[in-house]
PDB file of N, CA and C in Angstrom:
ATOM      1  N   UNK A   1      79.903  42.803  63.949  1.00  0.00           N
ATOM      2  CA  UNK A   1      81.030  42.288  64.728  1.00  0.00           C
ATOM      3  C   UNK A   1      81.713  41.161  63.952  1.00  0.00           C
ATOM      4  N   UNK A   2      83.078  40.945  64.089  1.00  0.00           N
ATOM      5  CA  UNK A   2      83.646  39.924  63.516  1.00  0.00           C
ATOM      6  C   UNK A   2      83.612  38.971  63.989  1.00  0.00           C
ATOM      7  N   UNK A   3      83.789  37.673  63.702  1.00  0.00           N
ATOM      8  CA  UNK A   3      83.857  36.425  64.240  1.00  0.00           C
ATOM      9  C   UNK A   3      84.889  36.501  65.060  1.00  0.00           C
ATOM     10  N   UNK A   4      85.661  36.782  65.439  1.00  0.00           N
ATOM     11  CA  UNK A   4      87.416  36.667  66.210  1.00  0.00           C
ATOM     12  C   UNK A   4      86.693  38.192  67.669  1.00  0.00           C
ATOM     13  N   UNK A   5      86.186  38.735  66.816  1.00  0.00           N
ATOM     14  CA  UNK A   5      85.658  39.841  68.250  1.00  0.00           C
ATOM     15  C   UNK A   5      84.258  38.797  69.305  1.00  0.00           C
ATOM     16  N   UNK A   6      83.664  38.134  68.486  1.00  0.00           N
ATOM     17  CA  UNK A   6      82.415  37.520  69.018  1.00  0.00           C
ATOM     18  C   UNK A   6      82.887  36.604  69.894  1.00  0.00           C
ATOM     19  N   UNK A   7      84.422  35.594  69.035  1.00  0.00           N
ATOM     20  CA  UNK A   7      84.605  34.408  70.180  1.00  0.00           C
ATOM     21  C   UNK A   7      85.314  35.040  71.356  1.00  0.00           C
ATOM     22  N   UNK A   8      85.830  35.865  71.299  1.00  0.00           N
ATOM     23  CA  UNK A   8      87.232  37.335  72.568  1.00  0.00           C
ATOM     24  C   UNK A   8      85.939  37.591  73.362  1.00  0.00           C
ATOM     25  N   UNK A   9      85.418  37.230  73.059  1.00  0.00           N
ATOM     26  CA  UNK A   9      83.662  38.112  74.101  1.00  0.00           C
ATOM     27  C   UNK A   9      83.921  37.149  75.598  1.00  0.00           C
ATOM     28  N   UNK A  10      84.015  38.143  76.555  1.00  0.00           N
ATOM     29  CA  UNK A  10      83.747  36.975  77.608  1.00  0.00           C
ATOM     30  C   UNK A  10      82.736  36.142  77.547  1.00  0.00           C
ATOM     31  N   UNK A  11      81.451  37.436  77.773  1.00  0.00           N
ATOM     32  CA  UNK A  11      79.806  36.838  78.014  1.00  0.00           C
ATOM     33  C   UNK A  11      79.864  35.850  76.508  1.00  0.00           C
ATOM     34  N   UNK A  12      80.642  36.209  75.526  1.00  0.00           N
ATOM     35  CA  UNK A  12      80.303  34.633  74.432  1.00  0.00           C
ATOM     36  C   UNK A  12      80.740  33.369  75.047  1.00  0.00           C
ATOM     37  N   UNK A  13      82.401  33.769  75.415  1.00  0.00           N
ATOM     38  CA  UNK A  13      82.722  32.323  76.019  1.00  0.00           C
ATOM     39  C   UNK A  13      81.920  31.672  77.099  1.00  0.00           C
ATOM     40  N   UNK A  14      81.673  32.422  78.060  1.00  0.00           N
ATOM     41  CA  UNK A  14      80.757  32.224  79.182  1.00  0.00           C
ATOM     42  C   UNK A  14      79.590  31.394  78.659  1.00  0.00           C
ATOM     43  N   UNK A  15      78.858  31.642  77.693  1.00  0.00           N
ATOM     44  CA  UNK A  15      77.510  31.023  77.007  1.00  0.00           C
ATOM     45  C   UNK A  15      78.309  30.104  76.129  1.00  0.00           C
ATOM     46  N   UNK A  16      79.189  29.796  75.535  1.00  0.00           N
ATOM     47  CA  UNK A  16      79.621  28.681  74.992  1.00  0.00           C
ATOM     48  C   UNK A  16      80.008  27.455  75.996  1.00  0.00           C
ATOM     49  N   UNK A  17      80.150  28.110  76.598  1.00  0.00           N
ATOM     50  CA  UNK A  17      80.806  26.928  77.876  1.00  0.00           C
ATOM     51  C   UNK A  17      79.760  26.809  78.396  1.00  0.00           C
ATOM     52  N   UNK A  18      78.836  27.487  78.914  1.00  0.00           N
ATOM     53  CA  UNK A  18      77.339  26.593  78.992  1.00  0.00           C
ATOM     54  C   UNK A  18      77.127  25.712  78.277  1.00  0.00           C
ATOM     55  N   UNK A  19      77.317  26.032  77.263  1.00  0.00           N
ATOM     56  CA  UNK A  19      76.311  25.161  75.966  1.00  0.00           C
ATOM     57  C   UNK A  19      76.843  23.998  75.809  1.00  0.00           C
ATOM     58  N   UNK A  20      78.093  24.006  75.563  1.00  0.00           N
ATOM     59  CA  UNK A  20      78.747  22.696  75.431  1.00  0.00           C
ATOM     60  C   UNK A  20      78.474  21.889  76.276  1.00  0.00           C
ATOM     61  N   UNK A  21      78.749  22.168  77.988  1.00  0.00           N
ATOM     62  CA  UNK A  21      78.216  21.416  79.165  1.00  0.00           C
ATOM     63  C   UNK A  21      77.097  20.821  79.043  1.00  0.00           C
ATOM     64  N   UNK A  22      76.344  21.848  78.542  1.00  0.00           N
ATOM     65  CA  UNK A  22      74.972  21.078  78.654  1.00  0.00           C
ATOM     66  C   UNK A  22      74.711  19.997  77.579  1.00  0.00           C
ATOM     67  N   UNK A  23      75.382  20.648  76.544  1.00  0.00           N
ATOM     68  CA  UNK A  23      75.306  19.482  75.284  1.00  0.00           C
ATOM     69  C   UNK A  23      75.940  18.130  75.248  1.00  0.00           C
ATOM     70  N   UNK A  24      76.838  18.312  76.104  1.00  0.00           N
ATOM     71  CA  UNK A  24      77.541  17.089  76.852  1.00  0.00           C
ATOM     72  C   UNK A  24      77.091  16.322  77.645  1.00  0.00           C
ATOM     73  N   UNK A  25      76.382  16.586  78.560  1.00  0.00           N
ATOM     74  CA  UNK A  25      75.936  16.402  79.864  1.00  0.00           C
ATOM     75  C   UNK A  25      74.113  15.472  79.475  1.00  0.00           C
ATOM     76  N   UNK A  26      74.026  16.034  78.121  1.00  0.00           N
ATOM     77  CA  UNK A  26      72.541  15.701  77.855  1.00  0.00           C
ATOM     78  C   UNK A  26      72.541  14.603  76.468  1.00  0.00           C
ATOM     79  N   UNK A  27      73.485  15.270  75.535  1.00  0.00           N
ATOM     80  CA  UNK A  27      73.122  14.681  74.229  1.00  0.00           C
ATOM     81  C   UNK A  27      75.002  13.735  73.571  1.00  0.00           C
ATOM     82  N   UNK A  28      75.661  14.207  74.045  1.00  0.00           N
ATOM     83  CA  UNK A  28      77.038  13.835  73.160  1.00  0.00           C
ATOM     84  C   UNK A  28      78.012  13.937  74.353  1.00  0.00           C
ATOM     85  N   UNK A  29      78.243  13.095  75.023  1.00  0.00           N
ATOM     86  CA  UNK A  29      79.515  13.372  75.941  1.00  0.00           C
ATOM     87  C   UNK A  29      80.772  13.633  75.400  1.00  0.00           C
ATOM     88  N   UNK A  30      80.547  13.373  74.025  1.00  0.00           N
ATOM     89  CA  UNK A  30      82.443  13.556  73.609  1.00  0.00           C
ATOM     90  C   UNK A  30      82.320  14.921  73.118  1.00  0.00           C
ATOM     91  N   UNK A  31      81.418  15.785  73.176  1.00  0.00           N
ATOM     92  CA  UNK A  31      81.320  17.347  72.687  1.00  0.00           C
ATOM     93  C   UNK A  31      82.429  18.243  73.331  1.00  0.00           C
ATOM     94  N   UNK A  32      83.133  19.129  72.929  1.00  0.00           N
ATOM     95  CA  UNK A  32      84.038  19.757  73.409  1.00  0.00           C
ATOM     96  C   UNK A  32      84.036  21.484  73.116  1.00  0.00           C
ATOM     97  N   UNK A  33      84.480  22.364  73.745  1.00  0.00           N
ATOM     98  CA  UNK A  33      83.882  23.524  73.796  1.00  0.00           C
ATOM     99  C   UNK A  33      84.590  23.950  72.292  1.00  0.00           C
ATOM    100  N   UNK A  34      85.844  23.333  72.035  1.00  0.00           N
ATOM    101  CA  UNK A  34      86.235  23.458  70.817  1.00  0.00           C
ATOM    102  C   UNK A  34      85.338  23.151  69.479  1.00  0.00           C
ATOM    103  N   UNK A  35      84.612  22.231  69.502  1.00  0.00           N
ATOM    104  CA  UNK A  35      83.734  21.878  68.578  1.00  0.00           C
ATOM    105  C   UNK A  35      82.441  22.877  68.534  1.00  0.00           C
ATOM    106  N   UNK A  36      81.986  23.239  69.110  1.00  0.00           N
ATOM    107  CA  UNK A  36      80.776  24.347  69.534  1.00  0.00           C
ATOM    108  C   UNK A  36      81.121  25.608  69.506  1.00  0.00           C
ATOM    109  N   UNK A  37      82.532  26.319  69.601  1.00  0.00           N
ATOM    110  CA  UNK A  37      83.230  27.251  68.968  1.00  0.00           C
ATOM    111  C   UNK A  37      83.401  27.011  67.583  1.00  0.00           C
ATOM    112  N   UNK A  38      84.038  26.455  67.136  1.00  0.00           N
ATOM    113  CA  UNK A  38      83.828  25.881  65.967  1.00  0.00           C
ATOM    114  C   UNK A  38      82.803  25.853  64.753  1.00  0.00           C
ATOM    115  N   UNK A  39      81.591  25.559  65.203  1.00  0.00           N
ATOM    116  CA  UNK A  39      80.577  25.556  64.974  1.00  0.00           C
ATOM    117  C   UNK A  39      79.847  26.495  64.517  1.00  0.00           C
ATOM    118  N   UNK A  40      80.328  27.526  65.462  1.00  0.00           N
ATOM    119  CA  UNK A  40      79.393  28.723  65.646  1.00  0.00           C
ATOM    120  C   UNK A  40      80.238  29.584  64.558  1.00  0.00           C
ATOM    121  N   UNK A  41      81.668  29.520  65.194  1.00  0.00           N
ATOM    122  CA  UNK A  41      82.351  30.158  63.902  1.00  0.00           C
ATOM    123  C   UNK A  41      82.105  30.194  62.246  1.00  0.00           C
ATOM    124  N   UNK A  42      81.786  29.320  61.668  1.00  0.00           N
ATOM    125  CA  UNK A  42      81.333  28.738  60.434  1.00  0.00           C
ATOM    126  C   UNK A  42      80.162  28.914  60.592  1.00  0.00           C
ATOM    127  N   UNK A  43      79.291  29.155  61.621  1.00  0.00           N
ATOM    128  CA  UNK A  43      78.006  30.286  61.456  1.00  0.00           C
ATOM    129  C   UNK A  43      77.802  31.471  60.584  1.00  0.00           C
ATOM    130  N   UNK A  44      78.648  31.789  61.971  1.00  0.00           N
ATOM    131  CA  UNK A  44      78.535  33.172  61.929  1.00  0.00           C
ATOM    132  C   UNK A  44      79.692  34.129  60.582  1.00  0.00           C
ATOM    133  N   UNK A  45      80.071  32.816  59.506  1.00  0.00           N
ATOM    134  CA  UNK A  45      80.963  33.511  58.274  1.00  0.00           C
ATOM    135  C   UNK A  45      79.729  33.741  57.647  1.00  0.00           C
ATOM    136  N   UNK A  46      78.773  33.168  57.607  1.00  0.00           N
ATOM    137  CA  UNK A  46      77.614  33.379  56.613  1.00  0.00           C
ATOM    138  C   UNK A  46      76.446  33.992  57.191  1.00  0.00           C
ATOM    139  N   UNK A  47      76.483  34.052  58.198  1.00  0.00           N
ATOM    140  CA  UNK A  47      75.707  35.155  59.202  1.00  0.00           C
ATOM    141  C   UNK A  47      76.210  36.114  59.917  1.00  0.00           C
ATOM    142  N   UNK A  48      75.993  37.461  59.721  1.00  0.00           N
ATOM    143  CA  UNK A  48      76.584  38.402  60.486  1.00  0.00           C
ATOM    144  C   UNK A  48      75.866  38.579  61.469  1.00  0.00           C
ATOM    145  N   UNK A  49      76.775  38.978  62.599  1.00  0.00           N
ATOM    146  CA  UNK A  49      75.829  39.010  63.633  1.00  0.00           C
ATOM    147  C   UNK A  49      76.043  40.490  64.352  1.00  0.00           C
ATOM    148  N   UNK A  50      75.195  41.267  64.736  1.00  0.00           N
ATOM    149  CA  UNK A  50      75.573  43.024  65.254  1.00  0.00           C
ATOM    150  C   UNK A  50      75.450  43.029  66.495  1.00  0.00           C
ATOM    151  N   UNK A  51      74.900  41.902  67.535  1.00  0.00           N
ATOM    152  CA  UNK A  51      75.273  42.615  68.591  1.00  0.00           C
ATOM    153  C   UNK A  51      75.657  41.204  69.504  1.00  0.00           C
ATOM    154  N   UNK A  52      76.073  41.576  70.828  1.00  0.00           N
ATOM    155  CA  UNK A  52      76.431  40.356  71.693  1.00  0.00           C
ATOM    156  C   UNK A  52      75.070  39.544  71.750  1.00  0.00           C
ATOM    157  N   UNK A  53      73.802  39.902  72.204  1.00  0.00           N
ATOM    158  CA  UNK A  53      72.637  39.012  72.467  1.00  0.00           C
ATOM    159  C   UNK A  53      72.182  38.434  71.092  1.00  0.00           C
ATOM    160  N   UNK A  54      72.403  38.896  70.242  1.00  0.00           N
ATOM    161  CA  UNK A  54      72.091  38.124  69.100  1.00  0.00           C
ATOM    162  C   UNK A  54      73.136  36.833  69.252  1.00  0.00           C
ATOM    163  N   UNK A  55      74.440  36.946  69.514  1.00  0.00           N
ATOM    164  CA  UNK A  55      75.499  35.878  69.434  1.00  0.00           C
ATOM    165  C   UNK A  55      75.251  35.247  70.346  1.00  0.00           C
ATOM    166  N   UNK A  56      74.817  35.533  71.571  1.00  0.00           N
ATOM    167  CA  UNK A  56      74.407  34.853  73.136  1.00  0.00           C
ATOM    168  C   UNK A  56      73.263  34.004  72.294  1.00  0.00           C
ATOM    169  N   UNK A  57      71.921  34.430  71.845  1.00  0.00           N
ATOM    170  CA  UNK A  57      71.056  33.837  71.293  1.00  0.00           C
ATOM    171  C   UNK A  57      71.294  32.912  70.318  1.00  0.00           C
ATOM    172  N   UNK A  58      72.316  33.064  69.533  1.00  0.00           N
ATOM    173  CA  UNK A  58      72.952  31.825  68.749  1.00  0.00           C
ATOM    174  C   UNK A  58      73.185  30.598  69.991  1.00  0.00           C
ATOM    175  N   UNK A  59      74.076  30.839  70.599  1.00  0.00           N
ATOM    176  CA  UNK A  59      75.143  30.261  71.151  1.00  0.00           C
ATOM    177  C   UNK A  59      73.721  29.235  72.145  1.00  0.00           C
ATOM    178  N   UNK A  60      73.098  29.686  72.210  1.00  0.00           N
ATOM    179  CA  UNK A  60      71.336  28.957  73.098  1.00  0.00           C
ATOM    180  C   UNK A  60      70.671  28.279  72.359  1.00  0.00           C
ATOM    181  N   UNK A  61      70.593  28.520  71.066  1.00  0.00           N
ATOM    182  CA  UNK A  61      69.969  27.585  70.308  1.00  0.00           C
ATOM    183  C   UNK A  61      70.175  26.793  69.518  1.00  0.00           C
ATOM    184  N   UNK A  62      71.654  26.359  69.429  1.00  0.00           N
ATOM    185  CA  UNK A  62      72.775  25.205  68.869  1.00  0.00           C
ATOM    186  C   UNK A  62      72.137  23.942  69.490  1.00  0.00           C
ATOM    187  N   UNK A  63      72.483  23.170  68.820  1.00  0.00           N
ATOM    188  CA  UNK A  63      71.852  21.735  68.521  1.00  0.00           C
ATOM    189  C   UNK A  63      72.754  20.379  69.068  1.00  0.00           C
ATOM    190  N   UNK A  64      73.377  19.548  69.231  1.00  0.00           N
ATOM    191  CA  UNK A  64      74.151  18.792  69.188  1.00  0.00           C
ATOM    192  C   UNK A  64      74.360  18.490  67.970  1.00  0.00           C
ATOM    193  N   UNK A  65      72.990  18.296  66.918  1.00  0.00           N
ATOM    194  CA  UNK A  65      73.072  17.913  65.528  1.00  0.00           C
ATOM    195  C   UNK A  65      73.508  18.984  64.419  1.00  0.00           C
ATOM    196  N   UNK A  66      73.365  20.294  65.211  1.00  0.00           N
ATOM    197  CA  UNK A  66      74.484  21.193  64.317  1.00  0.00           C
ATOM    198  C   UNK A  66      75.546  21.248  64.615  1.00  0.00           C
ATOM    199  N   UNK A  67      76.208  20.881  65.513  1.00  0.00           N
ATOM    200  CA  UNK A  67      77.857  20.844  65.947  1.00  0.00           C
ATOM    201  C   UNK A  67      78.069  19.445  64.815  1.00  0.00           C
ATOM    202  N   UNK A  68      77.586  18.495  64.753  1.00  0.00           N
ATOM    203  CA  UNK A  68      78.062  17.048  64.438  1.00  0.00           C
ATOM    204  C   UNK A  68      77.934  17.440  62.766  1.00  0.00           C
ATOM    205  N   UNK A  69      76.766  18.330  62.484  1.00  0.00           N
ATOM    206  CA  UNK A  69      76.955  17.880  61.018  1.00  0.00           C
ATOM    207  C   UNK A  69      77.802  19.260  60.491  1.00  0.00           C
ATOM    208  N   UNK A  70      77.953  20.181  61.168  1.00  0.00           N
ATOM    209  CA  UNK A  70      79.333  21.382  60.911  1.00  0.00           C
ATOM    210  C   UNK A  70      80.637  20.570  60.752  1.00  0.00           C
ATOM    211  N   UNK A  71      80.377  19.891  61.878  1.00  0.00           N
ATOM    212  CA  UNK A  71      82.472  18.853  61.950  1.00  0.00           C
ATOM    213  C   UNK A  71      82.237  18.139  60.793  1.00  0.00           C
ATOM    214  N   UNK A  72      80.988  17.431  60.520  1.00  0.00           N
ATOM    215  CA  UNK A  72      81.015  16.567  59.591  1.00  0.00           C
ATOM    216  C   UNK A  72      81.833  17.004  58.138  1.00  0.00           C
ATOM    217  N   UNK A  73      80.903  18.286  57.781  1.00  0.00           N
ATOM    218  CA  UNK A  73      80.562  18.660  56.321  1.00  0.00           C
ATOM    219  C   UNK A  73      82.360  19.371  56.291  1.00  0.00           C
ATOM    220  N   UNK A  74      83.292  19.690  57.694  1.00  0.00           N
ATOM    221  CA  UNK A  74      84.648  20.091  57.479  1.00  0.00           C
ATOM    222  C   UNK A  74      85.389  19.186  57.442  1.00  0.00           C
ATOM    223  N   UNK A  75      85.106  18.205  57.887  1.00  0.00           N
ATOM    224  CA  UNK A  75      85.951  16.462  57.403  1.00  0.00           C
ATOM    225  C   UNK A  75      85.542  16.225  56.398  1.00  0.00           C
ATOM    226  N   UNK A  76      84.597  16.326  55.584  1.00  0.00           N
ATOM    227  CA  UNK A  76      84.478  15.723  54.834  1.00  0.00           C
ATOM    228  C   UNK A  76      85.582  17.113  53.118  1.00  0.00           C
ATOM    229  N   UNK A  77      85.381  18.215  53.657  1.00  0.00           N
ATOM    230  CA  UNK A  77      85.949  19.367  52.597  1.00  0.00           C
ATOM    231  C   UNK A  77      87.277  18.786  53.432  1.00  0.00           C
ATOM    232  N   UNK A  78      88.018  18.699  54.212  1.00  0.00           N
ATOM    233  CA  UNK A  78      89.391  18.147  54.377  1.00  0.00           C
ATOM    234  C   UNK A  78      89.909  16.864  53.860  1.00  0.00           C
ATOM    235  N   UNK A  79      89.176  16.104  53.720  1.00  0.00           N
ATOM    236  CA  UNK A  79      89.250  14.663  53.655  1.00  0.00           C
ATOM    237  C   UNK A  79      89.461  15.062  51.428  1.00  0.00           C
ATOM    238  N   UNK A  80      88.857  15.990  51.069  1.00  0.00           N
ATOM    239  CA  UNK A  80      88.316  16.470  50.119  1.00  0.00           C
ATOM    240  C   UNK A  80      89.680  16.968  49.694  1.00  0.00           C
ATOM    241  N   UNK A  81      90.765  17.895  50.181  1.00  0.00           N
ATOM    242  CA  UNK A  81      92.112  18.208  49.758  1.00  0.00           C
ATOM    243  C   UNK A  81      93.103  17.534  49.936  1.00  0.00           C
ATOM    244  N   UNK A  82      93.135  16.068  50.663  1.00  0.00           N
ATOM    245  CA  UNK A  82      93.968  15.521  50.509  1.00  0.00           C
ATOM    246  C   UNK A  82      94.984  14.741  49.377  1.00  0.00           C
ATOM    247  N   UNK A  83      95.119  14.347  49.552  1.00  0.00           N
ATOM    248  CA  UNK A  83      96.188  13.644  48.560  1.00  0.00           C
ATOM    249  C   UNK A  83      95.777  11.935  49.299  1.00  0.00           C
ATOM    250  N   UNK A  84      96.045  11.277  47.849  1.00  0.00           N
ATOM    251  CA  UNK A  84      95.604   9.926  48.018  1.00  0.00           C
ATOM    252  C   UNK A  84      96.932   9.236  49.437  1.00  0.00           C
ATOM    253  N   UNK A  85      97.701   9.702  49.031  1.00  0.00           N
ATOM    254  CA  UNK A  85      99.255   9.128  49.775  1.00  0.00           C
ATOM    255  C   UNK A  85      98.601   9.490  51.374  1.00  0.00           C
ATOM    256  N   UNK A  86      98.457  10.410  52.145  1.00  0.00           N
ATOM    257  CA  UNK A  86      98.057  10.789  53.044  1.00  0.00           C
ATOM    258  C   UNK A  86      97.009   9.677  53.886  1.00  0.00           C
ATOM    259  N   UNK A  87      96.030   9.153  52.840  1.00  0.00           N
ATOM    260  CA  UNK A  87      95.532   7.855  53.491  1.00  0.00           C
ATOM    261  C   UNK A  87      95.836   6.516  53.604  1.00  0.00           C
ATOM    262  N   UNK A  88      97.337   6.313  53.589  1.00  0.00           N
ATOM    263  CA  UNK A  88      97.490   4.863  53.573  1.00  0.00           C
ATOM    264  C   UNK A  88      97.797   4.308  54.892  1.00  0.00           C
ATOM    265  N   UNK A  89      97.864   5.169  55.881  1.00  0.00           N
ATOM    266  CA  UNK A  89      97.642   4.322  57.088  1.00  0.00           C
ATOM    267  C   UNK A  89      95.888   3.815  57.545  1.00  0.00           C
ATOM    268  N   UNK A  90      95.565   4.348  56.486  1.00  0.00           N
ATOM    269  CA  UNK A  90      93.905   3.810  57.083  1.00  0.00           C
ATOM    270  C   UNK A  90      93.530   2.085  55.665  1.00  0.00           C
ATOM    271  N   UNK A  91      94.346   2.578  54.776  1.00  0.00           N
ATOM    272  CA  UNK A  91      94.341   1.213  53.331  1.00  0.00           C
ATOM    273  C   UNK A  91      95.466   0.036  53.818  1.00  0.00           C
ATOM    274  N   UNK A  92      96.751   0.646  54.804  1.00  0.00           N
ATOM    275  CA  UNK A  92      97.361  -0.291  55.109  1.00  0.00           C
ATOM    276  C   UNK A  92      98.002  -0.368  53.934  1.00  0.00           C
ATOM    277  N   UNK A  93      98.619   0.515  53.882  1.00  0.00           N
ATOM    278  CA  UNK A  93      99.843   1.136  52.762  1.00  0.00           C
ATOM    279  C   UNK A  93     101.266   0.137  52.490  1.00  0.00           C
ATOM    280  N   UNK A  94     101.861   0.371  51.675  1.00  0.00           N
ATOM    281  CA  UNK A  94     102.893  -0.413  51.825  1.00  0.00           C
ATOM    282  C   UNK A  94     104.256   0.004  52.715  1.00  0.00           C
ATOM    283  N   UNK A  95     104.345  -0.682  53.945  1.00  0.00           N
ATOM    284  CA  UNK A  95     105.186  -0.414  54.349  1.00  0.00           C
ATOM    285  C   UNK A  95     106.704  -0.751  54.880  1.00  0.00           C
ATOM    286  N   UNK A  96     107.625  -0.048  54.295  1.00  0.00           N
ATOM    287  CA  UNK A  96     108.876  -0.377  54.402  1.00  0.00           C
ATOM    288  C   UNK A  96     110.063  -0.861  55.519  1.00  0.00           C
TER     289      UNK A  96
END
């Protein structure tokens, strides 16, 4: 299954939106179902997955600390193509 067929899954969304809740509710309140989609997505490029309960079974055994260090390691490859100019509101750039 493709990643874009796995997240279109009801029963996926359904178990993502568990997960997040709960991951919210227990470990990270600022967790968002976007981030845990996310997450899983960049999984599942390097893991194929063949059926819905295998993806349900993903989607159950996500971590708070794999959502945080997935966002991490993509801020940090974004932060990675920028252009120096792009950060000067955080250096306090010169402004005109």
């Amino acid at each position: 299954m493709s990643e874009q067929s796995l997240i279109d899954d009801k029963y996926i969304k359904l178990a993502i939106a568990l997960k997040a809740n709960e991951l919210k509710r227990e470990q990270l309140s600022s967790l968002t179902y976007q981030h845990v989609e996310s997450a899983l997505i960049g999984k599942w490029k390097y893991e194929k997955v063949d059926s819905v309960h295998d993806a349900v079974n993903d989607v159950m055994q996500l971590s708070a600390n794999d959502v945080v260090a997935y966002l991490s390691n993509e801020a940090i490859l974004l932060g990675a193509k920028m252009k120096i100019n792009d950060f000067e509101d955080l250096f306090g750039g010169d402004k005109q």
